[in-house]
C-alpha atoms as a PDB file:
ATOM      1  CA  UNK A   1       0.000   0.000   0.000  1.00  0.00           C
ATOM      2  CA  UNK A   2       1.159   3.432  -1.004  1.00  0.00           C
ATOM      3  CA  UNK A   3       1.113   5.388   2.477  1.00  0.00           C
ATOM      4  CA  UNK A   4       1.414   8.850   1.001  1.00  0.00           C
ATOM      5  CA  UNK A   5      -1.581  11.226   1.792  1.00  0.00           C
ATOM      6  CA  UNK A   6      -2.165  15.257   1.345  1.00  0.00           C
ATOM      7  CA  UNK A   7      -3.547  16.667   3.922  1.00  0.00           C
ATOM      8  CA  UNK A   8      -6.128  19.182   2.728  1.00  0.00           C
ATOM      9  CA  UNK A   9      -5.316  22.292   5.426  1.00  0.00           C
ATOM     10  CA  UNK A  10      -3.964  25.699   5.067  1.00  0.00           C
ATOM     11  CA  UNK A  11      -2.976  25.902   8.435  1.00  0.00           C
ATOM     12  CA  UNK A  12       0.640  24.908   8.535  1.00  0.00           C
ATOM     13  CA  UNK A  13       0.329  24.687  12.455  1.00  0.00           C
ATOM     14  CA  UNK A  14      -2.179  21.921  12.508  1.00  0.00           C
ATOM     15  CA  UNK A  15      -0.138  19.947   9.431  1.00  0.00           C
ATOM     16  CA  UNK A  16       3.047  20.143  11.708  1.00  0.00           C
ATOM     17  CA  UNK A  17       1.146  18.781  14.682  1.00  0.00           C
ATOM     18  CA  UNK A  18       0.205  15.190  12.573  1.00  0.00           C
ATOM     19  CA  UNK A  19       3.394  15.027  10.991  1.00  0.00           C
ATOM     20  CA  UNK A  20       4.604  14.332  14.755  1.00  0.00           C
ATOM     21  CA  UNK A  21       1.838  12.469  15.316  1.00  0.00           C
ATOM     22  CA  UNK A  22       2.425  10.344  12.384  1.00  0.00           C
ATOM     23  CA  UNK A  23       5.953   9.850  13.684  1.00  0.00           C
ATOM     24  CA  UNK A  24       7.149   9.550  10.392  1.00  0.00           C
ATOM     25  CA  UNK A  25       5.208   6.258   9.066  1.00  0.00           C
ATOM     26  CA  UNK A  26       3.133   8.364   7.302  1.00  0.00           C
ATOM     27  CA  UNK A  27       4.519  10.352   4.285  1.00  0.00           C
ATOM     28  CA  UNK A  28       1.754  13.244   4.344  1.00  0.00           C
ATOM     29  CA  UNK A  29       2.323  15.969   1.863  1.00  0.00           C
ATOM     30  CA  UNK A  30       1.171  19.452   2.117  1.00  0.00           C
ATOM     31  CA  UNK A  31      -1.159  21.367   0.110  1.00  0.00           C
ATOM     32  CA  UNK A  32       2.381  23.340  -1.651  1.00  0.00           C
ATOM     33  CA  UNK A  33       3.761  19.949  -1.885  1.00  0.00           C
ATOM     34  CA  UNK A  34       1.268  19.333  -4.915  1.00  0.00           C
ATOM     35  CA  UNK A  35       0.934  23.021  -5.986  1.00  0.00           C
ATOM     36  CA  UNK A  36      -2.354  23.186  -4.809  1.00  0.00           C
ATOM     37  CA  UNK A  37      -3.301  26.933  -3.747  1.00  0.00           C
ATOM     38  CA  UNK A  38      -6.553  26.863  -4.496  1.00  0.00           C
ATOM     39  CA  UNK A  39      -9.186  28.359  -1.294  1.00  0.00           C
ATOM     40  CA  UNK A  40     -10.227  25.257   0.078  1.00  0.00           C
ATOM     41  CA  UNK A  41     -14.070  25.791   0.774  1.00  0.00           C
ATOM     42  CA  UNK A  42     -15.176  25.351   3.992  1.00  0.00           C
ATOM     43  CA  UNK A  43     -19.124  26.722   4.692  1.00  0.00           C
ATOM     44  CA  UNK A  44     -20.877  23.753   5.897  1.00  0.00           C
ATOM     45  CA  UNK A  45     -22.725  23.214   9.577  1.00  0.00           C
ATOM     46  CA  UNK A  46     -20.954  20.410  11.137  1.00  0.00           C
ATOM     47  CA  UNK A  47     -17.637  19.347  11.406  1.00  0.00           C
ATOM     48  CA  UNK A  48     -18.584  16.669   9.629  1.00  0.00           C
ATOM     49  CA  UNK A  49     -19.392  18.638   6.849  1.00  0.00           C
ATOM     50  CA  UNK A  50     -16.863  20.887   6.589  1.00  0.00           C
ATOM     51  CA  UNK A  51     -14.076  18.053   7.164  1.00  0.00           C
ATOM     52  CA  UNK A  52     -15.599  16.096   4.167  1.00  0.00           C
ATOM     53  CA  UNK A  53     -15.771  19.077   2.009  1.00  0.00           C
ATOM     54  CA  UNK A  54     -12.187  20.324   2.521  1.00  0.00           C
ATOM     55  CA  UNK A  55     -11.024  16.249   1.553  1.00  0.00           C
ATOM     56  CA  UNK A  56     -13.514  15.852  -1.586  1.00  0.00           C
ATOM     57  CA  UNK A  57     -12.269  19.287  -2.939  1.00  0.00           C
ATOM     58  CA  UNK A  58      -8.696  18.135  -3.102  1.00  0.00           C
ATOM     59  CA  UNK A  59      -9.317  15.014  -4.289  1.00  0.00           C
ATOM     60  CA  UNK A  60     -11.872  15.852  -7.190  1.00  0.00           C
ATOM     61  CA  UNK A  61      -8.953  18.408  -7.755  1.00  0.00           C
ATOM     62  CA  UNK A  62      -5.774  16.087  -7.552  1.00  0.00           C
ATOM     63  CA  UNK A  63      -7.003  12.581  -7.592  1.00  0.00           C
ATOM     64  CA  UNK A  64      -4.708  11.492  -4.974  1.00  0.00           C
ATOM     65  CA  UNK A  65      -5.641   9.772  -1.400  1.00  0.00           C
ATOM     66  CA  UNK A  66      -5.972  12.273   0.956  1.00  0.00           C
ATOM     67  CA  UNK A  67      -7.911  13.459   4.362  1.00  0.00           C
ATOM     68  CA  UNK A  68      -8.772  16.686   6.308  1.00  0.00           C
ATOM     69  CA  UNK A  69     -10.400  17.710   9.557  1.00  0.00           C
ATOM     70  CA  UNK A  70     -12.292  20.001  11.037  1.00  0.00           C
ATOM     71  CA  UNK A  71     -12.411  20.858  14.925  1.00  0.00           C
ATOM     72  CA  UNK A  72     -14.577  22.873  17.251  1.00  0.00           C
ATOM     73  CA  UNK A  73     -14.377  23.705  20.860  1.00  0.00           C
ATOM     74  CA  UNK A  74     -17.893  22.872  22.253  1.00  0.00           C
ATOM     75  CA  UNK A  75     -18.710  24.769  25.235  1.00  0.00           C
ATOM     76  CA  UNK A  76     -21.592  23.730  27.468  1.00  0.00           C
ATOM     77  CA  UNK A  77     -23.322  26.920  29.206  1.00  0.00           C
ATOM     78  CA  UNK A  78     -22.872  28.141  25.526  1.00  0.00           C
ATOM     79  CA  UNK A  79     -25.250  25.549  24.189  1.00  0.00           C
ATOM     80  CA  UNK A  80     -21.963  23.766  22.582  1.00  0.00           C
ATOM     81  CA  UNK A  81     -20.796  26.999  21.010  1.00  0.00           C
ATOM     82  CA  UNK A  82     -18.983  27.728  18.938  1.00  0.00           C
ATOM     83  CA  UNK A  83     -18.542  24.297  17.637  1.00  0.00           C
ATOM     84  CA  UNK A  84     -18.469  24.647  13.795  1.00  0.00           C
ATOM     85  CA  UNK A  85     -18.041  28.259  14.027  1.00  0.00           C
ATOM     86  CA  UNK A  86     -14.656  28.053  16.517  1.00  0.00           C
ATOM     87  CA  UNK A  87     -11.893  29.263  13.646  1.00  0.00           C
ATOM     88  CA  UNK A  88     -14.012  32.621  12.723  1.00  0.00           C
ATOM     89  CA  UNK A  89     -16.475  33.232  16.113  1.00  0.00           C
ATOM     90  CA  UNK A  90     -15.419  36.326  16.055  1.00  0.00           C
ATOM     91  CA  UNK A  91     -16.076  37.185  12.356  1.00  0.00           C
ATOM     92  CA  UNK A  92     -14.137  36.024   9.295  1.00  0.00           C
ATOM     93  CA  UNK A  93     -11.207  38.190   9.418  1.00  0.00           C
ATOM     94  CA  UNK A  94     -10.305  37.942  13.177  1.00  0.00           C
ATOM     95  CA  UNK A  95      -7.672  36.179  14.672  1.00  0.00           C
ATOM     96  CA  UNK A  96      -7.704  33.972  17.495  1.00  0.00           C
ATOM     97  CA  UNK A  97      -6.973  36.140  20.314  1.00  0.00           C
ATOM     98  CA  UNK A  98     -10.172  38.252  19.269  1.00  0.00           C
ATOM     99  CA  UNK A  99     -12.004  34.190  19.208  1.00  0.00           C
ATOM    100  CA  UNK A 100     -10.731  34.162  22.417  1.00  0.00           C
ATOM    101  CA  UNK A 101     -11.734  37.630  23.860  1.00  0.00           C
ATOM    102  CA  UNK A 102     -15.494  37.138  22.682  1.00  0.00           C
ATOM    103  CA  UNK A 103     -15.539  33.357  23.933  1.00  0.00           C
ATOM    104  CA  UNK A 104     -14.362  34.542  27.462  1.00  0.00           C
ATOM    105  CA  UNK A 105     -16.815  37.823  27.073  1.00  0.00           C
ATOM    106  CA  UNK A 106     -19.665  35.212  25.987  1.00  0.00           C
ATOM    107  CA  UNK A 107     -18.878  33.117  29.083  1.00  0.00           C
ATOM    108  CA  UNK A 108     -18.652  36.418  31.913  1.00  0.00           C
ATOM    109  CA  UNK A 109     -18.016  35.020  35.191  1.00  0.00           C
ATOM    110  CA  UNK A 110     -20.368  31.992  35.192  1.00  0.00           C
ATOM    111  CA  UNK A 111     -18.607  29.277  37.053  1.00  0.00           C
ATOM    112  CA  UNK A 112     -19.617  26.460  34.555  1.00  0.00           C
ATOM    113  CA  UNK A 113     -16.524  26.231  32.285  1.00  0.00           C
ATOM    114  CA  UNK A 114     -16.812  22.537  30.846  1.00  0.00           C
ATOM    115  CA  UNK A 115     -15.644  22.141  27.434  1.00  0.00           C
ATOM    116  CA  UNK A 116     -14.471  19.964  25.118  1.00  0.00           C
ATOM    117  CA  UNK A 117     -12.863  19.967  21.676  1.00  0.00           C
ATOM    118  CA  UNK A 118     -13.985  17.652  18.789  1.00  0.00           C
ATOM    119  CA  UNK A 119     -12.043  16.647  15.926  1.00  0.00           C
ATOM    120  CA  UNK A 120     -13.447  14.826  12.788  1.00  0.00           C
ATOM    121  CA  UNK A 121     -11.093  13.669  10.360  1.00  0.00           C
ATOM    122  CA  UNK A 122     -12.525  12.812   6.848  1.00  0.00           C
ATOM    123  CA  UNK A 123     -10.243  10.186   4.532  1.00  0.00           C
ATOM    124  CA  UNK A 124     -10.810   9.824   0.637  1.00  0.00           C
ATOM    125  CA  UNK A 125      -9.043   6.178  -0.152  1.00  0.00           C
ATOM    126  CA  UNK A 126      -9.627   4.945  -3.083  1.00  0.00           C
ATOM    127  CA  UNK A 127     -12.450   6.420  -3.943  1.00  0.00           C
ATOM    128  CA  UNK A 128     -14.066   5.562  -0.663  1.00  0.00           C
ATOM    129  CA  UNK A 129     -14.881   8.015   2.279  1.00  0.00           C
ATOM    130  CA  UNK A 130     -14.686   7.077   6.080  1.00  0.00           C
ATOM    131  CA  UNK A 131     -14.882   9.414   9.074  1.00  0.00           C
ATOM    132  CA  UNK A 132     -13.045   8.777  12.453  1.00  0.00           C
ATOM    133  CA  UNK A 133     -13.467  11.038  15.328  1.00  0.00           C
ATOM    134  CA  UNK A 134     -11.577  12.556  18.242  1.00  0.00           C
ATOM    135  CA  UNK A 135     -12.536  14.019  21.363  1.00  0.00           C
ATOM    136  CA  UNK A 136     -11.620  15.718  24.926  1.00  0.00           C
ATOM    137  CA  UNK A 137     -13.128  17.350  28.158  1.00  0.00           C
ATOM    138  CA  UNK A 138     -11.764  19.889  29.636  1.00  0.00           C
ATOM    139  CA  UNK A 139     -12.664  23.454  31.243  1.00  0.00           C
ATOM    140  CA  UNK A 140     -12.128  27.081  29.947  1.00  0.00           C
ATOM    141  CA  UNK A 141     -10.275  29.535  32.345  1.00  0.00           C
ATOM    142  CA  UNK A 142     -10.760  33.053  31.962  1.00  0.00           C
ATOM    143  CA  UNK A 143      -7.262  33.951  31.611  1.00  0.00           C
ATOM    144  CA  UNK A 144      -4.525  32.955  28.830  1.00  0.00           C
ATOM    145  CA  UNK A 145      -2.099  30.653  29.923  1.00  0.00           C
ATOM    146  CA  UNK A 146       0.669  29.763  27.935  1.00  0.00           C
ATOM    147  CA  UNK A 147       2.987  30.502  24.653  1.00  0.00           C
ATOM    148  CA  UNK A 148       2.713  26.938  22.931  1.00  0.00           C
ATOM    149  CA  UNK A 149      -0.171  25.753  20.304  1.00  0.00           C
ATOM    150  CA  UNK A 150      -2.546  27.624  18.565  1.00  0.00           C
ATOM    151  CA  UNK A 151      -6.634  28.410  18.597  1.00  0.00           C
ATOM    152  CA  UNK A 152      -7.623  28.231  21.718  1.00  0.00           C
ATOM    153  CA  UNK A 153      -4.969  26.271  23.414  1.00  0.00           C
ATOM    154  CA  UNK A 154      -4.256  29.010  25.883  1.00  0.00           C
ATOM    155  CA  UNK A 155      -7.549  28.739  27.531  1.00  0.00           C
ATOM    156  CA  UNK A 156      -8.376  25.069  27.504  1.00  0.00           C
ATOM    157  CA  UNK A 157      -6.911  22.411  30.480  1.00  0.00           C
ATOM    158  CA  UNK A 158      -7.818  18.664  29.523  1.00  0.00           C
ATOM    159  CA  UNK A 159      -9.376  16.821  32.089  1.00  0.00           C
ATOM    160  CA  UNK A 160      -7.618  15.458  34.810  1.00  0.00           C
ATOM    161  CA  UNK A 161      -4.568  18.157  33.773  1.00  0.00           C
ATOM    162  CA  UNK A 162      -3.777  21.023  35.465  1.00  0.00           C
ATOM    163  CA  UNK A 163      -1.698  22.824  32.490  1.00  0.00           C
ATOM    164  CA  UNK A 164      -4.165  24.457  29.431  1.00  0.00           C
ATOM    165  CA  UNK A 165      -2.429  22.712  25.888  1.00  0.00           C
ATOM    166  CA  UNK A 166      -0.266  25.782  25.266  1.00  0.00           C
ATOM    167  CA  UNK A 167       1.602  25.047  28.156  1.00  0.00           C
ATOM    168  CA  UNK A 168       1.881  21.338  27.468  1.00  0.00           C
ATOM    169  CA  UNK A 169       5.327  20.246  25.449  1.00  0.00           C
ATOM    170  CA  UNK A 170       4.018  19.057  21.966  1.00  0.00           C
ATOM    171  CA  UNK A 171       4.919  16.057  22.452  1.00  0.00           C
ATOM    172  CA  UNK A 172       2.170  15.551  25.625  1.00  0.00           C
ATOM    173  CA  UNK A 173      -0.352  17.709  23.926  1.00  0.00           C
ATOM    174  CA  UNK A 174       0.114  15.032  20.612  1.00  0.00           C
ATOM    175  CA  UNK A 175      -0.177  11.827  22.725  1.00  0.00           C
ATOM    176  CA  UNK A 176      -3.949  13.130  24.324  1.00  0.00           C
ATOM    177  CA  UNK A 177      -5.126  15.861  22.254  1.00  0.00           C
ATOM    178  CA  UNK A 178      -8.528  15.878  20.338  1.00  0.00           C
ATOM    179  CA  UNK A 179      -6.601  15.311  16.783  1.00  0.00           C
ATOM    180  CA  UNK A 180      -4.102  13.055  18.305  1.00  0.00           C
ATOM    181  CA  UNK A 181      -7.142  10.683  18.946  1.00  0.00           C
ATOM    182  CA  UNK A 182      -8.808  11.636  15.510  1.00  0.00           C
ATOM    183  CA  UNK A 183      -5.458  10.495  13.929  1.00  0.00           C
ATOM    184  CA  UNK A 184      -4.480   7.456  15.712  1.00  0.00           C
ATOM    185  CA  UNK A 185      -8.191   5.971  14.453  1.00  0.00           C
ATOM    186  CA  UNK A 186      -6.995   7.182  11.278  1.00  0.00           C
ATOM    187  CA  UNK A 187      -3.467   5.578  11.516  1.00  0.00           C
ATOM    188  CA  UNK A 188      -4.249   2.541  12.755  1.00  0.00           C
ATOM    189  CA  UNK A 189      -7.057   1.959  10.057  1.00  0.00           C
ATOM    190  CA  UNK A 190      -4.548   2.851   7.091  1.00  0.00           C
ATOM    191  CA  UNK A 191      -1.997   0.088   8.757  1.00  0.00           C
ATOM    192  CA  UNK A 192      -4.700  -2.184   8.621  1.00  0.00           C
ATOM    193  CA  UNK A 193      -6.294  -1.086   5.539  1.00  0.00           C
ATOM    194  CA  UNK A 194      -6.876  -3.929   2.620  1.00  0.00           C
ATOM    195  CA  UNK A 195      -7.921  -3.091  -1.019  1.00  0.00           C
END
């Protein structure tokens, strides 16, 4: 079997996080890596959706095996916002820290901070499409902690942690995280994949 895979993101932080958790039996290629820089679309309502969209886009495209995600921090006393809506909750040309800022604004002082993110991976193989999924509780704090990750890393500690994931080393952050369980579903069904 040919393990070589693009992985249909833009966002060169979350392609460097599952290259390490690939640990190199993976060979997964960037969108530049086949001269793709077409605007991936991305306007669907579920993760689901949106993962799927992101994977059939390249492939249609480029006709070459490949997968792509889609996460959302799902906070409860939010009604499980903002989900779908995490990367731009603040409007499409905001950055994180202004996600951030109207997520704590959204939450005030209420002490009910469980959260959790979700990851959905979606894999085109062969023609075929299959969907594994990732997930992790945690709580929200209302202050930033932290230099490492991205998104809202700063603000998120995983259950049973006492460190949000951007003050985790990668390396802990890849062995628990929502994606880390997303992609080891994914891995271990390519190792055991038959034609």
């Amino acid at each position: 079997m040919e393990h070589k895979f693009v992985f249909a993101t833009e966002n060169e932080h979350k392609l460097q996080e599952v290259k390490e958790i690939a640990g190199g039996k993976f060979d997964i290629l960037s969108l530049n890596e086949i001269n793709c820089i077409d605007k991936i679309p991305e306007d669907q309502n579920t993760l689901e959706g949106n993962a799927l969209q992101k994977a059939r886009f390249i492939y249609d495209k480029c006709k070459i095996n490949c997968f792509a995600d889609d996460t959302g921090l799902e906070v409860d006393v939010l009604n499980g916002e903002p989900g779908v809506y995490s990367a731009r909750y603040a409007g499409v040309n905001c950055d994180f820290d202004d996600n951030i800022k109207k997520l704590l604004r959204e939450m005030g002082d209420t002490p009910y901070r469980n959260a959790r993110f979700r990851t959905i991976v979606a894999l085109i193989l062969d023609e075929k499409e299959y969907f594994f999924e990732g997930k992790i509780n945690g709580e929200i704090i209302s202050q930033k902690r932290g230099i490492r990750g991205f998104g809202y890393d700063a603000i998120f500690i995983p259950e049973g942690l006492t460190e949000t994931f951007a003050e985790l080393p990668s390396y802990i952050k890849n062995s628990i995280s929502h994606r880390a369980i997303a992609m080891e579903k994914l891995f271990y069904f390519l190792r055991h994949y038959q034609k």
